[in-house]
N, C-alpha and C. Protein backbone atom coordinates (compact mmCIF):
# COMPACT_ATOMS: atom_id res chain seq x y z
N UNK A 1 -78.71 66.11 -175.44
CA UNK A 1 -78.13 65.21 -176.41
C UNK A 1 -77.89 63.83 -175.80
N UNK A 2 -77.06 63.79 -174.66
CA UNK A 2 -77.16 62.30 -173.42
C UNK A 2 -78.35 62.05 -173.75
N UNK A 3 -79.45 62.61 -173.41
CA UNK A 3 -80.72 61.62 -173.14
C UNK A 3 -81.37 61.04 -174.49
N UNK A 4 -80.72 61.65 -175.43
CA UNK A 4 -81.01 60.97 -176.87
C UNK A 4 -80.81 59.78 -177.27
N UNK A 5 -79.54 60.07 -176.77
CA UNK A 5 -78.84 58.67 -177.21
C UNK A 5 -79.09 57.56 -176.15
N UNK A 6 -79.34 58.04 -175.25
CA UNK A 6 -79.75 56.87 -173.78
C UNK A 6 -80.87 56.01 -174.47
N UNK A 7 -81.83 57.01 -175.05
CA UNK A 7 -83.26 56.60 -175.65
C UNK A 7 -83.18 55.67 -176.49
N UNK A 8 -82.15 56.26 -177.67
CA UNK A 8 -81.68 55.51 -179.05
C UNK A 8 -81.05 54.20 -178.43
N UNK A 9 -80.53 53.94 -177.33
CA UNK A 9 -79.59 52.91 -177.02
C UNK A 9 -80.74 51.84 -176.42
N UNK A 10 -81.95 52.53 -175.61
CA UNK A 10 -82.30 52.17 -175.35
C UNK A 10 -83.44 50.92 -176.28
N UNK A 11 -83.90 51.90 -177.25
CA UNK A 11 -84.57 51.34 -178.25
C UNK A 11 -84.54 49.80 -179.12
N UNK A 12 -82.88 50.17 -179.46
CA UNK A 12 -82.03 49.15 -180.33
C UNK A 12 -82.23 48.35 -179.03
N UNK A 13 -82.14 47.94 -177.86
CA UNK A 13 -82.01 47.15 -177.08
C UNK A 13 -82.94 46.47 -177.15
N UNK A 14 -84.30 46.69 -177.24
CA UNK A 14 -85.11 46.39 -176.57
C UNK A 14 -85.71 45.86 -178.34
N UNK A 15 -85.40 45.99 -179.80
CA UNK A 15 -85.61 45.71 -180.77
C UNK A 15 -85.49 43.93 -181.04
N UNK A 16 -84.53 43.44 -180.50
CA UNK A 16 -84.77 41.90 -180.78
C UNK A 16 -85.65 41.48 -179.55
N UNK A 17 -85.95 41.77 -178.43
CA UNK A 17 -86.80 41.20 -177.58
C UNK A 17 -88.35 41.36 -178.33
N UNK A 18 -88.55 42.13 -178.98
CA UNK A 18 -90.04 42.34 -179.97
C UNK A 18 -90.02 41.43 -180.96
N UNK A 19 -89.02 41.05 -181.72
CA UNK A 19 -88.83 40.39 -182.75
C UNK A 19 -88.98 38.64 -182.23
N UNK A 20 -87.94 38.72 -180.94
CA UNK A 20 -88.35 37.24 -179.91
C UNK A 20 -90.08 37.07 -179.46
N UNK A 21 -90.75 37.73 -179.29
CA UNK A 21 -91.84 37.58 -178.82
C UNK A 21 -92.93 37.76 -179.85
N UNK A 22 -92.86 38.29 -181.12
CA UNK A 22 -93.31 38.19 -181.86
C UNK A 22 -93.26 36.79 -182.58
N UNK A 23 -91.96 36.02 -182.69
CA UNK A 23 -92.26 34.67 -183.09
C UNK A 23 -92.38 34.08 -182.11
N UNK A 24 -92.30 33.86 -180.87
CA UNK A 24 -92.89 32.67 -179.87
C UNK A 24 -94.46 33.05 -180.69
N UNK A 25 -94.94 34.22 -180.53
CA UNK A 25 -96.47 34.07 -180.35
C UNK A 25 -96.90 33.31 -181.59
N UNK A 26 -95.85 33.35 -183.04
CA UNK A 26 -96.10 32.47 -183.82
C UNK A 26 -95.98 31.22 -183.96
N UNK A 27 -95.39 30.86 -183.26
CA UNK A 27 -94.84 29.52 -182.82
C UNK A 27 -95.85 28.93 -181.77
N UNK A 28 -96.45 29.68 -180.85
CA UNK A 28 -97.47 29.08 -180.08
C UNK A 28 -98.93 29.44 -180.73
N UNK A 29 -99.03 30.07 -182.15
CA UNK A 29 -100.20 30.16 -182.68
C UNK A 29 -100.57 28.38 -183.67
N UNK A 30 -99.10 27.86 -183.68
CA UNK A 30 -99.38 27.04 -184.40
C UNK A 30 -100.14 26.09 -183.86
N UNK A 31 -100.61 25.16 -184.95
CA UNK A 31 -101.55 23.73 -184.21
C UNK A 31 -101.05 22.66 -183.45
N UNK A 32 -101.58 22.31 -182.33
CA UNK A 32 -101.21 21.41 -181.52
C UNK A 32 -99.93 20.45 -182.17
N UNK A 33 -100.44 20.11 -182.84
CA UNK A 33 -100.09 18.88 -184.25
C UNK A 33 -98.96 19.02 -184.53
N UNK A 34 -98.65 20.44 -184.78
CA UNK A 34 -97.09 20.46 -185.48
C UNK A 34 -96.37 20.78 -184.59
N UNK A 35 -96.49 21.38 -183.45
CA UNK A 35 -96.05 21.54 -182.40
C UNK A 35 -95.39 20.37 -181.66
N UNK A 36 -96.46 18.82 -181.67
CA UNK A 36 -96.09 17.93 -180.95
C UNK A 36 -95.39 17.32 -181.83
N UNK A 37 -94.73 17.58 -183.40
CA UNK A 37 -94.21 16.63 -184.10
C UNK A 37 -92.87 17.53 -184.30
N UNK A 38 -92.41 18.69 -183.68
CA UNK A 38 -91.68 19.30 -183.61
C UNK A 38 -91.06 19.11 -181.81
N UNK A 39 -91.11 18.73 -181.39
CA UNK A 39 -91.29 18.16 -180.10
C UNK A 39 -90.71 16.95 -180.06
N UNK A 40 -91.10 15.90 -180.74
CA UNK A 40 -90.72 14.70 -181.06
C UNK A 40 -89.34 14.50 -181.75
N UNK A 41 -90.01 15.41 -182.96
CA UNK A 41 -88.45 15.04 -183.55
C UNK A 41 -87.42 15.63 -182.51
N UNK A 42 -87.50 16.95 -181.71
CA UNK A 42 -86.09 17.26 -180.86
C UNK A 42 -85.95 16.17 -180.04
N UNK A 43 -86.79 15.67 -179.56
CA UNK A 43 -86.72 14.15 -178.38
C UNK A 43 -85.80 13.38 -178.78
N UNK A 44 -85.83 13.03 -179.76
CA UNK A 44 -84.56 11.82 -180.61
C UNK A 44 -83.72 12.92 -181.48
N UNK A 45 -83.04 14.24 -181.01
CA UNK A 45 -82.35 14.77 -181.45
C UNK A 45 -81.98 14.89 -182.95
N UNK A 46 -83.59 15.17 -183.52
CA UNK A 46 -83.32 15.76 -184.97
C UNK A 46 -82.44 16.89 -185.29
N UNK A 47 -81.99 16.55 -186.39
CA UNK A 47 -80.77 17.72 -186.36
C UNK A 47 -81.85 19.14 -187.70
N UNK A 48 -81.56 20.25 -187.82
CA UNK A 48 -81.71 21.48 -188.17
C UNK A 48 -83.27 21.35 -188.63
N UNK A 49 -84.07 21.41 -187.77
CA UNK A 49 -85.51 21.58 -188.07
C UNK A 49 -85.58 23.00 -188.00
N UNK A 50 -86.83 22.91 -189.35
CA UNK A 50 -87.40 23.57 -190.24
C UNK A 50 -89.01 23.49 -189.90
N UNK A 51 -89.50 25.11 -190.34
CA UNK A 51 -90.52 24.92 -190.34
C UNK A 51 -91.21 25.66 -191.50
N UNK A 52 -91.94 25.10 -192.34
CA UNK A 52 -91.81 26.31 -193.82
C UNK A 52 -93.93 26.25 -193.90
N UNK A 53 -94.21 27.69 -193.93
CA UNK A 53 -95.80 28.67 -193.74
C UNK A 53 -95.82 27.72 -195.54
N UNK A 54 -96.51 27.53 -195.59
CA UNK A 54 -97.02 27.07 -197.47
C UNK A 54 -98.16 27.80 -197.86
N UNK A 55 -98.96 27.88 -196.67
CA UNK A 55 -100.49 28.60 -196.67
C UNK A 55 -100.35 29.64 -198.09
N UNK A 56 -99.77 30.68 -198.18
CA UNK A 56 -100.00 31.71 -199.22
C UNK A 56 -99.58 30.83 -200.51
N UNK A 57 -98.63 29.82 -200.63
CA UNK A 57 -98.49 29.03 -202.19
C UNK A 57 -98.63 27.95 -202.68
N UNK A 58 -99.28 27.12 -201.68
CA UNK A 58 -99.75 25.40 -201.82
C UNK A 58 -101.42 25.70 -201.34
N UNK A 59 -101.77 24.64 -202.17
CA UNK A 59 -103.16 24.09 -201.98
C UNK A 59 -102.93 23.08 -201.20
N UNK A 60 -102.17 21.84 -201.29
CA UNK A 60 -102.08 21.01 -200.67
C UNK A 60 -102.17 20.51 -199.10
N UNK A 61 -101.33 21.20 -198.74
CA UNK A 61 -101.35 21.39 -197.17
C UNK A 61 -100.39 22.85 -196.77
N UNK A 62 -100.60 23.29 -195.69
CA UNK A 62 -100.34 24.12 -195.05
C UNK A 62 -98.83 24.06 -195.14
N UNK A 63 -98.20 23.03 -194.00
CA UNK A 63 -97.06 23.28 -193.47
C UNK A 63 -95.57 22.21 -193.65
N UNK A 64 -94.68 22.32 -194.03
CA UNK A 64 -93.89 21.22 -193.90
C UNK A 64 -92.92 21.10 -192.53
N UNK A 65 -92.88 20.43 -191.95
CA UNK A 65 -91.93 19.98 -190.45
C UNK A 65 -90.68 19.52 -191.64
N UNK A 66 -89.31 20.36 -191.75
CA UNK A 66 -88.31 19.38 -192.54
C UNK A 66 -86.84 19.12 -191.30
N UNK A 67 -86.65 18.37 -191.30
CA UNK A 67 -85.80 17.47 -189.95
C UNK A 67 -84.76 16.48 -190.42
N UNK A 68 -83.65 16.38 -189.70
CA UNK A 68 -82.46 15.63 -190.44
C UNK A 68 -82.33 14.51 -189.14
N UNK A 69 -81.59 13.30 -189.65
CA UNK A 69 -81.33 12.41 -188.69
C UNK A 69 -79.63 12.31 -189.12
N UNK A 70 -78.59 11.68 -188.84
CA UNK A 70 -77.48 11.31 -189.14
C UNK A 70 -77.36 9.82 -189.71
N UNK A 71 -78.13 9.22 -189.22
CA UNK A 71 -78.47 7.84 -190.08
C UNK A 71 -79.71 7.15 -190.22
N UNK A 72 -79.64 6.47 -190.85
CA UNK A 72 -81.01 5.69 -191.21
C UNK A 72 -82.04 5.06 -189.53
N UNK A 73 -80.65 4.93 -188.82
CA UNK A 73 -81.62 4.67 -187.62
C UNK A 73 -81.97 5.38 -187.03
N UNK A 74 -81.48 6.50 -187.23
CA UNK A 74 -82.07 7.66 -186.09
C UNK A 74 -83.45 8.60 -186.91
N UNK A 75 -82.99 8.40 -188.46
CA UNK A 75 -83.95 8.91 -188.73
C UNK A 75 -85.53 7.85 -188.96
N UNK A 76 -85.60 7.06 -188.84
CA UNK A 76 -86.74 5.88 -188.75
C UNK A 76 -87.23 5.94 -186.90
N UNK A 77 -86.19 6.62 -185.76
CA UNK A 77 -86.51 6.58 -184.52
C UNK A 77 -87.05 7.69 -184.46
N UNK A 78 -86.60 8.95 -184.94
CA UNK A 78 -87.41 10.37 -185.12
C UNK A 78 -88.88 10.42 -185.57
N UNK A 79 -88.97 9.90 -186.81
CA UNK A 79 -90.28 8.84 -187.41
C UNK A 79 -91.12 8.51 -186.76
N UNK A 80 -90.48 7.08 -185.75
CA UNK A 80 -91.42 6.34 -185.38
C UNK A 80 -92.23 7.46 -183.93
N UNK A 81 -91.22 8.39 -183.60
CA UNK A 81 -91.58 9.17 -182.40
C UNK A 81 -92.52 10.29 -182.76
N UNK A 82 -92.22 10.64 -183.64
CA UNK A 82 -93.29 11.50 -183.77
C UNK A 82 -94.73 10.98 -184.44
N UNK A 83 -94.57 9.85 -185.15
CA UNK A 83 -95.88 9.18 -185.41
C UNK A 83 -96.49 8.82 -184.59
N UNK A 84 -96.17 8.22 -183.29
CA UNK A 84 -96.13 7.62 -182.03
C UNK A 84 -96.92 8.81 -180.67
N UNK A 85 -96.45 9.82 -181.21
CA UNK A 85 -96.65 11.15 -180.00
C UNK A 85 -98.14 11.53 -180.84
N UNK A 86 -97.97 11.47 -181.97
CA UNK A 86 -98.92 12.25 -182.51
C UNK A 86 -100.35 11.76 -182.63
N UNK A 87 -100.01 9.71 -182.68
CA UNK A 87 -101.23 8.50 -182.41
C UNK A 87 -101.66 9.29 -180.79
N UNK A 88 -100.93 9.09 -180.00
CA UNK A 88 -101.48 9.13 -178.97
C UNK A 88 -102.17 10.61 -178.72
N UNK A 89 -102.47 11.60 -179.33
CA UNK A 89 -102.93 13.16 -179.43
C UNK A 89 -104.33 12.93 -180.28
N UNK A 90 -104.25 11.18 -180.81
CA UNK A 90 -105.46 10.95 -181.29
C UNK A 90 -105.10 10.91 -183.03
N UNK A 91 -103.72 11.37 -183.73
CA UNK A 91 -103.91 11.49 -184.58
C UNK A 91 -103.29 10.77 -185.49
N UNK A 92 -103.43 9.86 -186.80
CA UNK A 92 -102.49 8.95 -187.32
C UNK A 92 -102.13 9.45 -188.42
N UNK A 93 -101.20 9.13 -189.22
CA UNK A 93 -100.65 9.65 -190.53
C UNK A 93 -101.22 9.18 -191.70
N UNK A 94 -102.46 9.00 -192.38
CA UNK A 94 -102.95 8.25 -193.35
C UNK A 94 -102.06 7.77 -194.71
N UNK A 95 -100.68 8.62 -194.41
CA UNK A 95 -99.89 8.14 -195.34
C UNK A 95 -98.14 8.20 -195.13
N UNK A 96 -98.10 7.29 -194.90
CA UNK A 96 -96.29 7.19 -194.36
C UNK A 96 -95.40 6.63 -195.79
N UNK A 97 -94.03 7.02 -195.90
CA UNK A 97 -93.79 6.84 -197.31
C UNK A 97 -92.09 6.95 -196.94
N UNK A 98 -91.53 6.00 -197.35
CA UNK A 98 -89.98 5.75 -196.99
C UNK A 98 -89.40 5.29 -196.13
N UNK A 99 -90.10 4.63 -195.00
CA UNK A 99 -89.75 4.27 -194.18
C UNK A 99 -88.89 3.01 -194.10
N UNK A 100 -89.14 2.17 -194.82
CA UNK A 100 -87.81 1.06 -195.14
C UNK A 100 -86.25 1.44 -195.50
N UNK A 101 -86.61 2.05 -196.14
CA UNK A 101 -85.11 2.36 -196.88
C UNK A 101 -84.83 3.96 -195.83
N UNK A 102 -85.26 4.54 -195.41
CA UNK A 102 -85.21 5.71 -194.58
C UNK A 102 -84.18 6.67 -194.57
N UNK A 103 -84.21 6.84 -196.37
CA UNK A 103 -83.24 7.96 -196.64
C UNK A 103 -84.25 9.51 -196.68
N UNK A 104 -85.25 9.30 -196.92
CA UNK A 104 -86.45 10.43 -196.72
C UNK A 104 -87.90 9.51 -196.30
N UNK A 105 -88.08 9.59 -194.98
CA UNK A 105 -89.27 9.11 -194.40
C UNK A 105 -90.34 10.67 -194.40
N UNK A 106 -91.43 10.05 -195.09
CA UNK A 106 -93.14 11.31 -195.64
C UNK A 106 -93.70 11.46 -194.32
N UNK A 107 -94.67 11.55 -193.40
CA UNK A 107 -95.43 11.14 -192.64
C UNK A 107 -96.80 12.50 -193.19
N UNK A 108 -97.37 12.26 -193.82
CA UNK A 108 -98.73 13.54 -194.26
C UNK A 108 -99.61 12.99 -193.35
N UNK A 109 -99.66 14.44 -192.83
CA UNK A 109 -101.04 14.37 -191.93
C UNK A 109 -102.03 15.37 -192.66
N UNK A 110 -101.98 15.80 -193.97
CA UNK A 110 -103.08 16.78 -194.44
C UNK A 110 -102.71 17.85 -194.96
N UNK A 111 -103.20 18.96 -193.62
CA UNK A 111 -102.78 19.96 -193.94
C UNK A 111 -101.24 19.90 -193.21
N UNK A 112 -100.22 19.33 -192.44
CA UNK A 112 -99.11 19.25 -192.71
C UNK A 112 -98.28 18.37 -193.01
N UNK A 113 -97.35 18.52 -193.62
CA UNK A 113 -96.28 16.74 -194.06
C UNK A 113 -95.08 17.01 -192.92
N UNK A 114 -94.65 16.24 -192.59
CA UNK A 114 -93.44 15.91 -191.91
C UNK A 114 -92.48 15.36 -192.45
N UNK A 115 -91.21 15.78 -193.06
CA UNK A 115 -90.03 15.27 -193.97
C UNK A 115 -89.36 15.10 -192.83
N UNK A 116 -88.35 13.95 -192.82
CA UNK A 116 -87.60 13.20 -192.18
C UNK A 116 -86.22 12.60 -192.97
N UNK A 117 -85.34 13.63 -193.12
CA UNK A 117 -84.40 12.94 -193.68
C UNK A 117 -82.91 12.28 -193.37
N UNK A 118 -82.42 11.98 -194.46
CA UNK A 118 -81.01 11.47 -193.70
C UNK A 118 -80.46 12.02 -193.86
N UNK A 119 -79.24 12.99 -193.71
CA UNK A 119 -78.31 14.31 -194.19
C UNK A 119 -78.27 14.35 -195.38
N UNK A 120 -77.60 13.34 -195.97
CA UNK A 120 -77.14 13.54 -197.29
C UNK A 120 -78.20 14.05 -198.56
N UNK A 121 -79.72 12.75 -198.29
CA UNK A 121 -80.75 12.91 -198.97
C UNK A 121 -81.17 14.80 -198.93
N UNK A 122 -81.62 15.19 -197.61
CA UNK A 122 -81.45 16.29 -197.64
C UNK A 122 -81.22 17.67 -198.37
N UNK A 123 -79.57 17.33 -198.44
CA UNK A 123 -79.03 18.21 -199.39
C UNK A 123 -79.09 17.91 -200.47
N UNK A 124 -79.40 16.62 -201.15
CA UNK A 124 -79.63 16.21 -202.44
C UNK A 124 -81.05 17.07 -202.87
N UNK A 125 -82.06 16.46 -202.13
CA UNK A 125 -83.16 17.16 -202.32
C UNK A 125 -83.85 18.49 -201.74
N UNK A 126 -82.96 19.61 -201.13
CA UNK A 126 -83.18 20.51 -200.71
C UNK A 126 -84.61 20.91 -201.24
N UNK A 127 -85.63 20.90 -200.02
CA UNK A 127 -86.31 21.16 -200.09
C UNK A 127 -86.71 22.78 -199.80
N UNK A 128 -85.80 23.43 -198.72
CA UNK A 128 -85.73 24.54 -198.30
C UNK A 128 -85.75 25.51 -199.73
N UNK A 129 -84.92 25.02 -200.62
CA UNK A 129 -84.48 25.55 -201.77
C UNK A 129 -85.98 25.77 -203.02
N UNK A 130 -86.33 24.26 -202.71
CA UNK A 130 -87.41 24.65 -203.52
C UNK A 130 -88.51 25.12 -203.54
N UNK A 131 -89.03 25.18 -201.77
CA UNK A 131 -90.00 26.09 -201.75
C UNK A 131 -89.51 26.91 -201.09
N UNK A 132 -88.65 28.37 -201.70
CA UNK A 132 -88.15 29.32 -200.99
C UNK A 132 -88.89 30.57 -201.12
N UNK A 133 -90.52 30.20 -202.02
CA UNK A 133 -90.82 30.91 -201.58
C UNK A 133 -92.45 31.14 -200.44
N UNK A 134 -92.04 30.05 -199.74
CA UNK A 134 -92.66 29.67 -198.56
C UNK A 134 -92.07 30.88 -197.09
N UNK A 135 -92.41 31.18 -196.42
CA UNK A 135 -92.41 31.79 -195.34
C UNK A 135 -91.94 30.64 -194.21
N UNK A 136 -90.45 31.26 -193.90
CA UNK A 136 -89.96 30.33 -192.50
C UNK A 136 -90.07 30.53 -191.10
N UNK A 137 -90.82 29.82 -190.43
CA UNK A 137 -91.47 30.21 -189.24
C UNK A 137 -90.12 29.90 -188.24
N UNK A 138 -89.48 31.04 -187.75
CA UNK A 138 -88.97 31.15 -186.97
C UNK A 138 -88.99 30.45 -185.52
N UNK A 139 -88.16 28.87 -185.36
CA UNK A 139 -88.62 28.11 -184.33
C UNK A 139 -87.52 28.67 -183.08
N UNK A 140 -88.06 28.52 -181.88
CA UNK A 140 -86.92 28.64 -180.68
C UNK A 140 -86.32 27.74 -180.59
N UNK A 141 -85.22 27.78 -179.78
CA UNK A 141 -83.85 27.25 -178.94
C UNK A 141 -84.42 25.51 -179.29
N UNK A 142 -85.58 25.34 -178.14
CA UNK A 142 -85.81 24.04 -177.09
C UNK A 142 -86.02 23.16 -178.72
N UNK A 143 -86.33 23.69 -179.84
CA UNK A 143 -86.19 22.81 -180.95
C UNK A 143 -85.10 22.14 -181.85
N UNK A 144 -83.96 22.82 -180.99
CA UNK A 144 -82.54 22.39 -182.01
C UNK A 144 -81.90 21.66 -180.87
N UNK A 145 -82.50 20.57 -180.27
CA UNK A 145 -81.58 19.79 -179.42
C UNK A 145 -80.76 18.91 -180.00
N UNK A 146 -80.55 18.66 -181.53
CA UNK A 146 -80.01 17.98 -182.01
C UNK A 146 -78.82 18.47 -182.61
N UNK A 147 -78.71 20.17 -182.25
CA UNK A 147 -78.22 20.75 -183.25
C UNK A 147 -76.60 20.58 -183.00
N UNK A 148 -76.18 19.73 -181.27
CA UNK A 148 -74.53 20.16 -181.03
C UNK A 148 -74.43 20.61 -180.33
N UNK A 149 -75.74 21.88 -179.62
CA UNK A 149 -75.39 22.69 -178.72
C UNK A 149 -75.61 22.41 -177.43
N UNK A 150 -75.93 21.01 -177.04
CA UNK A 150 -75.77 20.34 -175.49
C UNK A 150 -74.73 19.41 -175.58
């Protein structure tokens, strides 16, 4: 009976380390692209990035990057950094959209968009909400540097 439960104890233990390594591998399956614009935004300490799968319910593009700034300047510096990281990977945004007023800065690269918002806009326009039924790709730690927890 001990060695049952050793097993059982053992099991449950070892159940979120599968679940951890199962999303890194999703997280490192993704494309360079969103990777380095998820990267960027933590650089200038975007606050609660998002990463939402669209593939099974949009034609449009694949993926949305959704990212918060605390103000208009930080969110236009998140912006300019990841547009900036992503030129130099070779790749430009053929369509940038809010960036003056930078209460929701667009950056579409295609198959993914990059939302950039300011808190408030955010929750106004919860996007999480409206495509909930998108698949949320489970991001690690090194992406919430904005989140408070350094």
């Amino acid at each position: 009976m001990k060695q049952n439960s050793t097993v059982k104890e053992q099991s449950l233990n070892l159940q979120p380390n599968v679940r951890a390594a199962a999303a890194a591998e999703t997280v490192e399956a993704l494309d360079e692209r969103v990777l380095a614009a998820l990267h960027s935004a933590s650089e200038k300490k975007a606050l609660e990035p998002v990463l939402l799968d669209l593939r099974e319910i949009a034609s449009f593009t694949d993926y949305f990057v959704i990212v918060s700034g605390a103000n208009e300047r930080q969110v236009q510096a998140i912006s300019d950094e990841v547009y900036e990281s992503l030129k130099k990977l070779g790749h430009t945004a053929p369509r940038v959209e809010g960036y003056k007023t930078a209460e929701w800065i667009l950056l579409d690269y295609g198959d993914f968009v990059v939302h950039v918002f300011e808190q408030k806009a955010r929750k106004f326009y919860d996007l999480e909400r409206l495509w909930r039924e998108s698949k949320r790709v489970e991001l690690p730690a090194e992406f919430n540097a904005g989140s408070g927890s350094s």
